[in-house]
Protein backbone atom coordinates (compact mmCIF):
# COMPACT_ATOMS: atom_id res chain seq x y z
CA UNK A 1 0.00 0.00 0.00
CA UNK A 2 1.31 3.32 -0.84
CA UNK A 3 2.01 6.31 1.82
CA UNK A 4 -0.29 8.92 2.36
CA UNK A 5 2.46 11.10 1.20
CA UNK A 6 2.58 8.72 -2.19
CA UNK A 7 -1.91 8.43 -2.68
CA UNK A 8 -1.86 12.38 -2.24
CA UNK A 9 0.95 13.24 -4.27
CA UNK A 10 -1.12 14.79 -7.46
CA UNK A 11 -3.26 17.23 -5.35
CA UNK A 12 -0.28 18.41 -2.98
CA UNK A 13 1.89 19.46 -6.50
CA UNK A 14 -0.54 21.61 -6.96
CA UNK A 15 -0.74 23.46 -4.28
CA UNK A 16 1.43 26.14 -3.24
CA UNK A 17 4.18 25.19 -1.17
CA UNK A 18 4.95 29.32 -0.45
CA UNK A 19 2.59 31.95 0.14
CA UNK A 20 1.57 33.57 -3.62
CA UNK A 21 1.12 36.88 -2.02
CA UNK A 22 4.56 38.81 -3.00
CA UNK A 23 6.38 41.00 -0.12
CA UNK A 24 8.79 43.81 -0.60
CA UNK A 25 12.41 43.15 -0.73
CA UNK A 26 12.69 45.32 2.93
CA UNK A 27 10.05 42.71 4.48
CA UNK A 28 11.57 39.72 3.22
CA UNK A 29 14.55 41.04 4.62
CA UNK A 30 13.41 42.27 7.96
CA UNK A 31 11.35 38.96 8.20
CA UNK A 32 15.06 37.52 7.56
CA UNK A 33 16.70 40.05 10.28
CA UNK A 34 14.08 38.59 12.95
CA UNK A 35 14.23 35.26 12.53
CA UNK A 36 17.98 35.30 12.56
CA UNK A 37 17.40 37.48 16.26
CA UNK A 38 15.33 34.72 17.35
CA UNK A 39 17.30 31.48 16.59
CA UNK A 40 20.76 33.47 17.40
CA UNK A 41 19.36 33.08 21.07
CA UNK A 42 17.99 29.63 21.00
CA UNK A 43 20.20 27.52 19.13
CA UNK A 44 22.02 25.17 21.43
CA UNK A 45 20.29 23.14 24.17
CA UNK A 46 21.87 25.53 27.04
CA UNK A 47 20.78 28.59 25.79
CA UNK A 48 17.25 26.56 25.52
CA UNK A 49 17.07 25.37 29.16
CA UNK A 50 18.48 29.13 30.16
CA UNK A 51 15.49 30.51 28.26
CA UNK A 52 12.82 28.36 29.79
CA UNK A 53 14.62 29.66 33.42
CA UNK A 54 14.17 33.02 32.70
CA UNK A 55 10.73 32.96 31.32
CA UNK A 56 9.68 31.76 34.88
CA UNK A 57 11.74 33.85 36.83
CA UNK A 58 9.48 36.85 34.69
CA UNK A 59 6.03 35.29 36.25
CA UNK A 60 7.68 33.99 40.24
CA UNK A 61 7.47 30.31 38.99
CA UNK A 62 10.35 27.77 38.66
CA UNK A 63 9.48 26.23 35.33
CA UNK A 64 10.92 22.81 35.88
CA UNK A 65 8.69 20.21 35.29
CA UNK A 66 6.29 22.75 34.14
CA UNK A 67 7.66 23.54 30.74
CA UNK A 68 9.16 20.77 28.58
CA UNK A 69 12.59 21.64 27.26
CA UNK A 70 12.74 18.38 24.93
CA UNK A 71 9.89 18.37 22.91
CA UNK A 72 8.01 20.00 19.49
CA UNK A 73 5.80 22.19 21.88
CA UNK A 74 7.96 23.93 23.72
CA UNK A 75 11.84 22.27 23.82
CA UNK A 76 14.31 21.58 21.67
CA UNK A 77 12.69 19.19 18.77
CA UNK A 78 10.87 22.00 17.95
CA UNK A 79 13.49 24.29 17.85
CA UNK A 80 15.47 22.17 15.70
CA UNK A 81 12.89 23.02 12.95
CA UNK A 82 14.18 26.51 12.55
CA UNK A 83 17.37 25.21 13.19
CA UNK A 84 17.03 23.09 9.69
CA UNK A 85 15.69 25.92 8.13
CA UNK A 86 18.57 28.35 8.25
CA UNK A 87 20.42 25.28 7.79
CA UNK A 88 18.61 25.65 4.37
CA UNK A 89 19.23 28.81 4.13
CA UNK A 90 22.92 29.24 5.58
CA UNK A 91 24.26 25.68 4.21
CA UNK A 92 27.81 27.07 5.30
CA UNK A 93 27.00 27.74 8.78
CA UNK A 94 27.31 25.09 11.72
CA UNK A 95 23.61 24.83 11.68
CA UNK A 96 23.51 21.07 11.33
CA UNK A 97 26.05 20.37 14.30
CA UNK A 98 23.08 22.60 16.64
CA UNK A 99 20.30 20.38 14.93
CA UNK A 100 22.49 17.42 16.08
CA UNK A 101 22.83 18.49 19.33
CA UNK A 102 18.79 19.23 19.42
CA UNK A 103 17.98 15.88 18.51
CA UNK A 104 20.77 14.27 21.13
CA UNK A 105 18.98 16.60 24.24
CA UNK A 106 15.68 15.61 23.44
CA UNK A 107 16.16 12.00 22.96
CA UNK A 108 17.78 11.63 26.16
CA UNK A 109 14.46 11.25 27.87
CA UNK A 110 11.47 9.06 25.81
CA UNK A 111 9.35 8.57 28.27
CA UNK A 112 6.09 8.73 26.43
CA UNK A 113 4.98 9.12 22.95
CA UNK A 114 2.64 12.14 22.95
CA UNK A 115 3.22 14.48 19.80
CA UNK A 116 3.91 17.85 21.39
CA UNK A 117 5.98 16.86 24.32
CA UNK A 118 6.81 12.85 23.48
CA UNK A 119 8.97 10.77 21.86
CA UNK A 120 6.41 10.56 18.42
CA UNK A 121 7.20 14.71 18.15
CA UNK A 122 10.88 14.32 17.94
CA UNK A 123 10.35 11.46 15.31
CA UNK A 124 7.92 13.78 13.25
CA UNK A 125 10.57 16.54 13.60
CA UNK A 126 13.32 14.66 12.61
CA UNK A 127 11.56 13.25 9.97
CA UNK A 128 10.77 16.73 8.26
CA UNK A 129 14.27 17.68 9.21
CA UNK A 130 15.61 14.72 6.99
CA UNK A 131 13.44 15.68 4.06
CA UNK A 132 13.70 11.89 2.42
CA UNK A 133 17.43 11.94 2.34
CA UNK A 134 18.09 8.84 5.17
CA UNK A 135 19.04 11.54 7.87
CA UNK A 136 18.21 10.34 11.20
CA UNK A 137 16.99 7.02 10.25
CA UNK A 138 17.56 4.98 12.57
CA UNK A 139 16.68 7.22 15.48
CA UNK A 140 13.61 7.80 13.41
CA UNK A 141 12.83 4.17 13.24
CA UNK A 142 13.57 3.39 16.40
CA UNK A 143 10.96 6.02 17.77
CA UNK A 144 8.34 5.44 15.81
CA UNK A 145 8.34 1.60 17.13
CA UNK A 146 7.96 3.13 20.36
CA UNK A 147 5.19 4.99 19.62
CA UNK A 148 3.37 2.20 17.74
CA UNK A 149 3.65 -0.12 20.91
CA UNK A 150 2.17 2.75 22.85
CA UNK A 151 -0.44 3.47 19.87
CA UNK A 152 -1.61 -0.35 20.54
CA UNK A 153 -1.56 -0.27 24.44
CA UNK A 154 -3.80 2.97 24.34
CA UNK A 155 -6.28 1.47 22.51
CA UNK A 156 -6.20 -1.89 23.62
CA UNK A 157 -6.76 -0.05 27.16
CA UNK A 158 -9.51 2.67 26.35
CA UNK A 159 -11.70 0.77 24.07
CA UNK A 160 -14.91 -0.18 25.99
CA UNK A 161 -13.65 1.47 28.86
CA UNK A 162 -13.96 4.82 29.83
CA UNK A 163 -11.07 7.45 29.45
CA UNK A 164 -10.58 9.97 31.98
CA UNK A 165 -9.16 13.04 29.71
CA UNK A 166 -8.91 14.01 26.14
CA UNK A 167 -5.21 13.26 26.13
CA UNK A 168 -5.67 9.77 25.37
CA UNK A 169 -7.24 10.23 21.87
CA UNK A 170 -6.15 13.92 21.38
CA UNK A 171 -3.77 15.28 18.41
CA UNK A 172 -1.59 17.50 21.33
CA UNK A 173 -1.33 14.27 23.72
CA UNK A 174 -2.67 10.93 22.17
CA UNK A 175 -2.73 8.68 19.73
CA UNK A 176 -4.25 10.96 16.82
CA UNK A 177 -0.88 12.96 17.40
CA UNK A 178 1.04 9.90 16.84
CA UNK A 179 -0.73 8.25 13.75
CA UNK A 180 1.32 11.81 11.99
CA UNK A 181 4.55 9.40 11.83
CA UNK A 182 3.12 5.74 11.76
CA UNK A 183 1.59 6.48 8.43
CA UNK A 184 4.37 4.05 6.62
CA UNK A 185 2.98 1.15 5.05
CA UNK A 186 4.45 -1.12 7.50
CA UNK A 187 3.01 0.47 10.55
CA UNK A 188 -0.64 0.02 8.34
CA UNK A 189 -1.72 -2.61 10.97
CA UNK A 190 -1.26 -0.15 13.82
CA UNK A 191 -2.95 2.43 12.20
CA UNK A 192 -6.02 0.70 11.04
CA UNK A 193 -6.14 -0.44 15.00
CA UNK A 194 -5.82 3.24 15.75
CA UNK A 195 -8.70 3.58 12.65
CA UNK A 196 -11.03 1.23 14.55
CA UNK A 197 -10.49 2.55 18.25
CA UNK A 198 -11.83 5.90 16.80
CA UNK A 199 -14.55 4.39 14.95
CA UNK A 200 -15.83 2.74 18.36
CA UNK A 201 -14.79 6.38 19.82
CA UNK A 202 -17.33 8.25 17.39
CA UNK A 203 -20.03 5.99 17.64
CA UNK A 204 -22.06 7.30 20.98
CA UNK A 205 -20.64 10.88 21.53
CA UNK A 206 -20.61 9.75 25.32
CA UNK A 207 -17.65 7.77 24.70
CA UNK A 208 -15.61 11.05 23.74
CA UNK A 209 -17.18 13.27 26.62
CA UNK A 210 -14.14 13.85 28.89
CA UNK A 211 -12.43 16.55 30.87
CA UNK A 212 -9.66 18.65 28.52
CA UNK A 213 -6.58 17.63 30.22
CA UNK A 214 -6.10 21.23 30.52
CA UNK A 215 -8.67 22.62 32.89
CA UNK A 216 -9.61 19.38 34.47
CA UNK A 217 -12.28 20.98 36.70
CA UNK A 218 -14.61 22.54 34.17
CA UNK A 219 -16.04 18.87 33.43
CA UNK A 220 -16.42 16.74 30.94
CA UNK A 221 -17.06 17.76 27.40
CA UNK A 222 -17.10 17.05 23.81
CA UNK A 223 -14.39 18.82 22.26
CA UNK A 224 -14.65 19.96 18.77
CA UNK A 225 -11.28 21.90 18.48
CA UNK A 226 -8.01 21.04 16.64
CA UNK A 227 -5.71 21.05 19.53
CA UNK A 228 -7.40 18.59 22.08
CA UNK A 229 -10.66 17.92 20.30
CA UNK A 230 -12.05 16.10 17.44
CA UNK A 231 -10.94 18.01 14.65
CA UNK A 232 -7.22 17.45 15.18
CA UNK A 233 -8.56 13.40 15.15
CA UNK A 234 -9.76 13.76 11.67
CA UNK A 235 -7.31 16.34 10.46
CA UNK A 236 -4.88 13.29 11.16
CA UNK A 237 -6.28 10.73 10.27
CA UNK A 238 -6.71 12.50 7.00
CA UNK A 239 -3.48 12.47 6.44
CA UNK A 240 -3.15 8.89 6.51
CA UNK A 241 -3.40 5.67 4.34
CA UNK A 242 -7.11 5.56 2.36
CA UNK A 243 -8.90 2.85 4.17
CA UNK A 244 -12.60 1.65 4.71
CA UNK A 245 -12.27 2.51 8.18
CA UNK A 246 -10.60 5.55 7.87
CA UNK A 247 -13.29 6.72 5.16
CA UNK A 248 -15.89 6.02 7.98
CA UNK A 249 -14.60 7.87 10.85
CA UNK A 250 -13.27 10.92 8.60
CA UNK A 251 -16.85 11.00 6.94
CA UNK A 252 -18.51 10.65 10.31
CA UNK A 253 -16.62 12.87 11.89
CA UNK A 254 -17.03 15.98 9.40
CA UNK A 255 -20.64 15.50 9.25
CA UNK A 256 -20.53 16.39 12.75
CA UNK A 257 -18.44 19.10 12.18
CA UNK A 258 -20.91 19.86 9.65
CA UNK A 259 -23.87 19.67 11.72
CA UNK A 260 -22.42 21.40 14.71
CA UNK A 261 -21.48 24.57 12.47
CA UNK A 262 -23.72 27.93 13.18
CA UNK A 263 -24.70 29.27 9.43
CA UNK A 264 -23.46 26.76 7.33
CA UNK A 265 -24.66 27.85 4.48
CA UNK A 266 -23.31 31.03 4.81
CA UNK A 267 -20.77 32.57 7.43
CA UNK A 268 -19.65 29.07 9.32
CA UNK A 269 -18.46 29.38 12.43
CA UNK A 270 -17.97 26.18 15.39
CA UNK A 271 -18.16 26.86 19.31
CA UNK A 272 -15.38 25.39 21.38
CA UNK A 273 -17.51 22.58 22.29
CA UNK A 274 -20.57 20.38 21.06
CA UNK A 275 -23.72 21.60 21.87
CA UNK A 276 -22.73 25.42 23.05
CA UNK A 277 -25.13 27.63 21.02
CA UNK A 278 -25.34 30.98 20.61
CA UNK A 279 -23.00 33.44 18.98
CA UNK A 280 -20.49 34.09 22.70
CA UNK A 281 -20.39 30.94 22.83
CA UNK A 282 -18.34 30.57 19.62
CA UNK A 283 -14.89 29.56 19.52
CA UNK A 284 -11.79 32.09 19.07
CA UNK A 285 -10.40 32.44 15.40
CA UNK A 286 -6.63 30.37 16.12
CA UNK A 287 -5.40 27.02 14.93
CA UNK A 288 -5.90 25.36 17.90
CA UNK A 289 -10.08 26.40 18.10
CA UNK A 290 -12.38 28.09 15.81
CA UNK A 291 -12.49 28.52 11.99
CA UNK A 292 -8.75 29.11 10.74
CA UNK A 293 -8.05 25.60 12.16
CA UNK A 294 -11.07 23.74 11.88
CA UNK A 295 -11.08 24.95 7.89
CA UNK A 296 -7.76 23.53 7.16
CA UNK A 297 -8.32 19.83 8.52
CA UNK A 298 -11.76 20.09 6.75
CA UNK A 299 -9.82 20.66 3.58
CA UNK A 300 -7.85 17.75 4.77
CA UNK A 301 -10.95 15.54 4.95
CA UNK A 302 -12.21 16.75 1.81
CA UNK A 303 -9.19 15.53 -0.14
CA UNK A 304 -9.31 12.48 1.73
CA UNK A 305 -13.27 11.56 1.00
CA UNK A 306 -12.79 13.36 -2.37
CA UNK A 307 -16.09 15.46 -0.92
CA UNK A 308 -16.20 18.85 -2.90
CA UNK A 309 -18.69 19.34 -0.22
CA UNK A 310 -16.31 19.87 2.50
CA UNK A 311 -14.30 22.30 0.50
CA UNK A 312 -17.26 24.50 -0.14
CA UNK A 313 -17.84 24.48 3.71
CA UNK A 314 -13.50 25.46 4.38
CA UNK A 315 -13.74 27.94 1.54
CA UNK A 316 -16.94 29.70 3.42
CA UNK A 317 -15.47 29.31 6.69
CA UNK A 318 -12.22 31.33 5.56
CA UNK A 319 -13.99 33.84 4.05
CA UNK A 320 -16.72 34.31 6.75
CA UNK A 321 -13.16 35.33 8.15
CA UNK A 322 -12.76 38.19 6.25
CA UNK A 323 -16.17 39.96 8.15
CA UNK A 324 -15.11 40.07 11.43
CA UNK A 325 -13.02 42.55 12.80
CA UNK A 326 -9.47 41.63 13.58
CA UNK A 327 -10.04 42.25 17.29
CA UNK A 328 -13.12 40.28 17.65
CA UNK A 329 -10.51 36.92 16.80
CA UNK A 330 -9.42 36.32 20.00
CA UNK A 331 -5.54 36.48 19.26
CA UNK A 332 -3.69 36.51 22.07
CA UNK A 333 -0.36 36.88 21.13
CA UNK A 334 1.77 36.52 18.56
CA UNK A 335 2.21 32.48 18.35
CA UNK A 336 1.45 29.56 15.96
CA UNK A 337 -1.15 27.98 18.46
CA UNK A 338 -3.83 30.71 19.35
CA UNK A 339 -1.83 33.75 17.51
CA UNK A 340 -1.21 36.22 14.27
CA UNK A 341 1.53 33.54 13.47
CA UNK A 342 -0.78 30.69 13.59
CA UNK A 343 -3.50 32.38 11.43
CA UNK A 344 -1.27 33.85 8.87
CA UNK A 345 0.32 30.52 7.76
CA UNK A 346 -3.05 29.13 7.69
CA UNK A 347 -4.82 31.95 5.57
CA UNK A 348 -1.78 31.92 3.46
CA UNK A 349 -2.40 27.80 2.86
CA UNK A 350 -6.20 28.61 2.14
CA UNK A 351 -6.06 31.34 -0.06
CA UNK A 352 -3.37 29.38 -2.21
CA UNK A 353 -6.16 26.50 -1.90
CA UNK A 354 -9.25 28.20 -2.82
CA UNK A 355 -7.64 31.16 -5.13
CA UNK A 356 -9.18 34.28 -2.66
CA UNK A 357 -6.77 37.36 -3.29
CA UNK A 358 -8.87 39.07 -0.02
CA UNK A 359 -7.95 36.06 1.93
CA UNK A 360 -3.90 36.62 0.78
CA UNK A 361 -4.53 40.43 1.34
CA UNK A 362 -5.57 39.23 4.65
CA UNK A 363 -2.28 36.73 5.58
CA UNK A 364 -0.21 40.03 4.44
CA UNK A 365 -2.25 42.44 7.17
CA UNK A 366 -1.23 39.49 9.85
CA UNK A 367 2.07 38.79 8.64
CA UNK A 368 2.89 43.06 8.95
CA UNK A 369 1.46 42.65 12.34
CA UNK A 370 4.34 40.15 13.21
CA UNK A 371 6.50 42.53 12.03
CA UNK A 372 5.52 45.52 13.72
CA UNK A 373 5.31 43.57 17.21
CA UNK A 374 8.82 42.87 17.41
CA UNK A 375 10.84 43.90 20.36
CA UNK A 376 14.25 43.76 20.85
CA UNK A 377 13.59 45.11 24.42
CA UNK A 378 12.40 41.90 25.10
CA UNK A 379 14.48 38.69 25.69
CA UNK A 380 13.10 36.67 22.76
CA UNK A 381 11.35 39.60 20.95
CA UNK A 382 7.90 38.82 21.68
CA UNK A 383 5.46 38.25 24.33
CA UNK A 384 3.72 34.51 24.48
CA UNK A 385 0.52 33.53 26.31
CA UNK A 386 0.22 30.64 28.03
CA UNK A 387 -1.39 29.20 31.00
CA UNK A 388 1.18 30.48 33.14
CA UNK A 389 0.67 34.11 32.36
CA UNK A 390 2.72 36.34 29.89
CA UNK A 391 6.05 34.82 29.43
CA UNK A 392 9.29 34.90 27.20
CA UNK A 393 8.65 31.39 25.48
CA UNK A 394 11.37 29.85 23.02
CA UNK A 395 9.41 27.20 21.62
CA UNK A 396 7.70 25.91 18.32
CA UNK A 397 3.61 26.12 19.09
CA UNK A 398 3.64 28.88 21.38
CA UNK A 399 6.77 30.60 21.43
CA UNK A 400 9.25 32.92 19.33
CA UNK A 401 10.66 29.72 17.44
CA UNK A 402 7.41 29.27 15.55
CA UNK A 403 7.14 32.38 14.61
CA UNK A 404 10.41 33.16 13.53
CA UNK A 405 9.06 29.58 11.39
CA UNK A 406 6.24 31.48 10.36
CA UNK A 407 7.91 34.92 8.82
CA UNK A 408 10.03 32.78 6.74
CA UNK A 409 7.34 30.55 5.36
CA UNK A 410 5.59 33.71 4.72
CA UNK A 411 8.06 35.88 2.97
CA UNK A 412 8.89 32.96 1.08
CA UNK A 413 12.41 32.22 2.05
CA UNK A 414 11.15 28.51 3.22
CA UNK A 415 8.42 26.18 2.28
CA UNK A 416 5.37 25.55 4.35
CA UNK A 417 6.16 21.39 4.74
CA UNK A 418 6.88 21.72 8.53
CA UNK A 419 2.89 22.83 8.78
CA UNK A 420 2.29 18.50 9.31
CA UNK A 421 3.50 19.16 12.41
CA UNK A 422 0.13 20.99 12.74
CA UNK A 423 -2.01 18.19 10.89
CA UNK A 424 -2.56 20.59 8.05
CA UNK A 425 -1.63 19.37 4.53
């Protein structure tokens, strides 16, 4: 059976791999100025750890044990993503000695497979790292055996009994994260399992009412976002091998995704969670909830089911976007998971998608934004949110080194292939 990479590989040529909006040479190059900033103060596993001190000294809290130094999220196989791109882009420099030394701090400590902080994240990242050439192999290989023993014990352990948090199933925490690097023919077994776990998962909404792992005592709840929800279940499975089962769960879950939309016919928009009506109740515009997310794993759906359907619900979703007033989105700060970063890479993707030169006018507004905001007052040059309060984050999905990720994607310097680490094709 071929890869989902192989099955997809006529519809990803043609879409656009940059942004087709075209910047001025002085944004290019002051995108290029601040990314440079950024990873200058990142770029070995010291300066990492010394980062993730000071960001807690800034809100009283020692961040040990708090905030993951080794993983995509937050630690240092995320960071090795921007390493590999100036490696791209400096081939001279001693860029690939840092990524080494990345890989060799994060690796020291597998203790579980989750995507964002586990052992499956620093396969994915040293996977798009590698970029087919054999780089990393066998660390590669090695991990992702890992994480399909875990895959297997998860469901062998949930199904027909009940699951205490979202992180079990979740794309952040569970096993939908980890189907992103057991998509290999000869992890097919393991995946259909996965396939079939979340087909019993989806039948009886019940089953998938749990507590976000996140804020534990709000109660239990049917999560439609991206992030810890399930969206971020079908954007991933989407982007696996086309199966029976898989066609069933991804088709099952968009209808409900369809269904759960206010104004589908016209302005979609989806609330945080299934069953909260009314228009406060609707989600924030980010990656991790609300339309910019939800849209592109919809589009992922829609190429897997072949469903012009679904793309005619993304395409109105985005530009339901262009309606509602910047401040009315709910961005936060400047990051890839609820920030400008986030939903400039993603309007970029769309508008090359569905052809919208309002939706690319859009991605430009957001991407100027990131440029304006920078500081060099401040350690890392911008401010992240997180649950902790306002600190100086280094990492990928909420922190300075995915947006330095993002400014070069969207002035064009890099290509936008690192975005599976966000489930969006």
């Amino acid at each position: 059976m071929l890869s989902s990479q192989e099955q997809q590989a006529k519809v990803i040529m043609r879409l656009p791999s940059v942004p087709n909006f075209r910047q001025s040479c002085e944004s290019v190059a002051r995108a290029r100025e601040i990314a440079k900033w950024i990873v200058e103060r990142i770029s070995t596993p010291q300066a990492l750890m010394r980062r993730h001190a000071e960001s807690g000294d800034r809100v009283g809290v020692d961040m040990r044990g708090l905030r993951d130094n080794r993983g995509l999220a937050s630690g240092a196989a995320g960071v090795a993503l921007l390493l590999a791109a100036f490696e791209r882009l400096e081939p001279s420099a001693p860029w690939r000695e840092r990524i080494h030394d990345m890989f060799v701090h994060a690796t020291n400590d597998v203790a579980h497979g989750s995507l964002y902080t586990g052992h499956s994240g620093y396969a994915l990242c040293a996977s798009l790292v590698s970029r087919g050439t054999g780089r990393y192999r066998r660390m590669i290989e090695q991990l992702c055996e890992l994480s399909a023993r875990e895959v297997i014990g998860y469901c062998d352990a949930a199904q027909g009994a009940p699951f205490t948090s979202s992180h079990y199933a979740e794309l952040i925490g569970g096993i939908a994260g980890q189907l992103l690097i057991l998509d290999d023919a000869r992890y097919l077994p393991v995946w259909l399992r996965a396939a079939q776990f979340f087909e019993w998962m989806t039948e009886d909404t019940q089953r998938w009412c749990v507590p976000n792992q996140n804020d534990p005592d709000s109660g239990p709840r049917n999560d439609l976002g991206v992030s810890h929800g399930i969206a971020g279940i079908m954007g991933s499975l989407a982007l696996g091998p086309r199966t029976d089962v898989g066609i069933t769960v991804v088709r099952r879950i968009a209808q409900l995704l369809t269904d759960s939309a206010t104004d589908a016919d016209l302005a979609p928009q989806w609330p945080s969670i299934l069953g909260s009506a009314g228009r406060e109740q609707m989600a924030r515009a980010a990656w991790c909830y609300g339309s910019p997310g939800l849209s592109c794993v919809l589009f992922n759906a829609a190429l897997y089911l072949q469903d012009n359907q679904l793309i005619e619900l993304a395409t109105r979703s985005v530009r339901a976007l262009l309606a509602r007033p910047l401040e009315s989105w709910g961005m936060v700060d400047m990051g890839l998971c609820h920030g400008v970063a986030g939903n400039a890479v993603m309007l970029a993707r769309m508008a090359g998608v569905i052809e919208c030169e309002q939706i690319n006018g859009l991605a430009n507004t957001l991407f100027d934004q990131l440029l304006a905001a920078f500081d060099e007052q401040l350690p890392l040059g911008y401010d992240s949110y997180t649950l902790l309060g306002r600190i100086d984050a280094p990492g990928f999905l909420e922190g300075t080194a995915g947006i330095a990720m993002a400014l070069l994607t969207l002035s064009g310097q890099i290509d936008n292939s690192w975005l599976r680490a966000l489930a969006i094709l």
